[in-house]
C-alpha atoms as a PDB file:
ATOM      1  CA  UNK A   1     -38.354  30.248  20.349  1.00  0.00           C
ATOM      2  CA  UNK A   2     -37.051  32.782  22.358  1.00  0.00           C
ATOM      3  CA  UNK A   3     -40.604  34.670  21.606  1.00  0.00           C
ATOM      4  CA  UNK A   4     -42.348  31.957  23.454  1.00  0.00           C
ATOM      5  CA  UNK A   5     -39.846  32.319  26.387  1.00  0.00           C
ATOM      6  CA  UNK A   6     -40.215  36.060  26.547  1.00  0.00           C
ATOM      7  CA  UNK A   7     -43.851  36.376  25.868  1.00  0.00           C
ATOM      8  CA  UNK A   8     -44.940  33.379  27.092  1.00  0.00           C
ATOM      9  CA  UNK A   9     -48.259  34.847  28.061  1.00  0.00           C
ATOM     10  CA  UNK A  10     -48.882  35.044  24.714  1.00  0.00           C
ATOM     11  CA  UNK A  11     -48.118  31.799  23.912  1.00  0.00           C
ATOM     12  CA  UNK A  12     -47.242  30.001  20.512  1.00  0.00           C
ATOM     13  CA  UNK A  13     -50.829  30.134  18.905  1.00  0.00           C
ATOM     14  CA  UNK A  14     -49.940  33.992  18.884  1.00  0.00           C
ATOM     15  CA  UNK A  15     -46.863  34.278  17.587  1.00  0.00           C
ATOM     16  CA  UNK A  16     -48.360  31.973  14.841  1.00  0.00           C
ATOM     17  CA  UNK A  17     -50.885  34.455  14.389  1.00  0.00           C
ATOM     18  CA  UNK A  18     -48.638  36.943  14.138  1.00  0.00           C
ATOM     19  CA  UNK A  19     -46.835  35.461  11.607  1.00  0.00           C
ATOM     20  CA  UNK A  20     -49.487  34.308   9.314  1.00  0.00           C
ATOM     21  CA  UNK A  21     -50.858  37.778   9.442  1.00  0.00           C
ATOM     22  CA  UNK A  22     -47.528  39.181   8.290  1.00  0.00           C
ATOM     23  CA  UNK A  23     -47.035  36.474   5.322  1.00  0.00           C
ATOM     24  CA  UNK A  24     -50.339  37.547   4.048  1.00  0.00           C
ATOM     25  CA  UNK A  25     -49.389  41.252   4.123  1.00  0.00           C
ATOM     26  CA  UNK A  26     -45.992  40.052   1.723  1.00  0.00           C
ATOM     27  CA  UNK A  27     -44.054  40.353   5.048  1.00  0.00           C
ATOM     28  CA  UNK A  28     -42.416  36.859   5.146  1.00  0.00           C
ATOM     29  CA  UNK A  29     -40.072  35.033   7.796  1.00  0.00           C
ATOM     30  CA  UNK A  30     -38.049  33.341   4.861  1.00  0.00           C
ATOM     31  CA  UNK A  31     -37.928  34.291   1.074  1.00  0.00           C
ATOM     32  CA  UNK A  32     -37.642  31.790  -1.375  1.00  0.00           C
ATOM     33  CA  UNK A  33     -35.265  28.479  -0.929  1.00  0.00           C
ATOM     34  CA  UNK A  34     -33.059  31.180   1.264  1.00  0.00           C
ATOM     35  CA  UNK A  35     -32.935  31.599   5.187  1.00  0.00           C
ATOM     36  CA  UNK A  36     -33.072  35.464   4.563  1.00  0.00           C
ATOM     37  CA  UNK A  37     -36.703  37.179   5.565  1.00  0.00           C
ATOM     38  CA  UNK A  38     -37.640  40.328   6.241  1.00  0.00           C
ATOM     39  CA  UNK A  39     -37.461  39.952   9.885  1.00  0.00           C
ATOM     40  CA  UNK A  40     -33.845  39.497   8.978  1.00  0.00           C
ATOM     41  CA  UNK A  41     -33.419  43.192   8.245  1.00  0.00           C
ATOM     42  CA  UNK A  42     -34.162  44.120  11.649  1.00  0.00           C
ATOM     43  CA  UNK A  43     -31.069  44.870  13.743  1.00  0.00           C
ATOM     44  CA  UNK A  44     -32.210  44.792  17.046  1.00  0.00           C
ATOM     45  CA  UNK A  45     -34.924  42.461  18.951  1.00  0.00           C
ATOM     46  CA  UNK A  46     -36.961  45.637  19.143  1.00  0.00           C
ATOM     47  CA  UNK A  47     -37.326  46.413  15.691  1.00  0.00           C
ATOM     48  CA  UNK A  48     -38.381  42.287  15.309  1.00  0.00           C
ATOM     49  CA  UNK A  49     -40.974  42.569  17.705  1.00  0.00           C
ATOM     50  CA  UNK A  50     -42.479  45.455  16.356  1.00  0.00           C
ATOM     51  CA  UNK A  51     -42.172  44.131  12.643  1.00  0.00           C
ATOM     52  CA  UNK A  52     -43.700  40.998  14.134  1.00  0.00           C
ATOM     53  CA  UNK A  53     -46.836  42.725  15.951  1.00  0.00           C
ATOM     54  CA  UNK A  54     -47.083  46.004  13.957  1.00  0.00           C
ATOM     55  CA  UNK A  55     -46.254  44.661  10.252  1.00  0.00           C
ATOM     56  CA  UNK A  56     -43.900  47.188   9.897  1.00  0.00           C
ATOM     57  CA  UNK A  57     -41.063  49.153  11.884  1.00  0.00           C
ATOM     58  CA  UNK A  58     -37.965  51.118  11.619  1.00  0.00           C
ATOM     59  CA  UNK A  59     -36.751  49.049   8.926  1.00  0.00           C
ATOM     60  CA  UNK A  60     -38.997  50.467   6.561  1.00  0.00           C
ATOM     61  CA  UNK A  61     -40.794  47.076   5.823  1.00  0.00           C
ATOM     62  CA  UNK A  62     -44.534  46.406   5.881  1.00  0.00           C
ATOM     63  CA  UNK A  63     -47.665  46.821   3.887  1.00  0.00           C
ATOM     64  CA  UNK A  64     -50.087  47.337   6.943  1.00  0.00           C
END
């Protein structure tokens, strides 16, 4: 949620976007029956944003 708050001008629908993009590029926000995604490699907010916009970052992940 705290996406919403900070990029509120964005808005949900986006972040949605966003994510469906991702999950359809093997990037996903939880594996499996686990709580553990790729987003959860990331180690700062930084590196989640630009997963989440980019597909990949400085964690190495992403097919884009």
């Amino acid at each position: 949620m705290w996406y919403v708050l900070r990029y509120g001008t964005l808005g949900i629908e986006a972040l949605s976007g966003y994510l469906l993009h991702n999950v359809n590029n093997g990037i996903h926000y939880h594996n499996g029956k686990t709580y553990c995604g790729d987003y959860d490699a990331c180690e700062t907010e930084e590196q989640v944003i630009e997963l989440l916009h980019n597909g990949k970052g400085k964690t190495g992940l992403g097919k884009l």
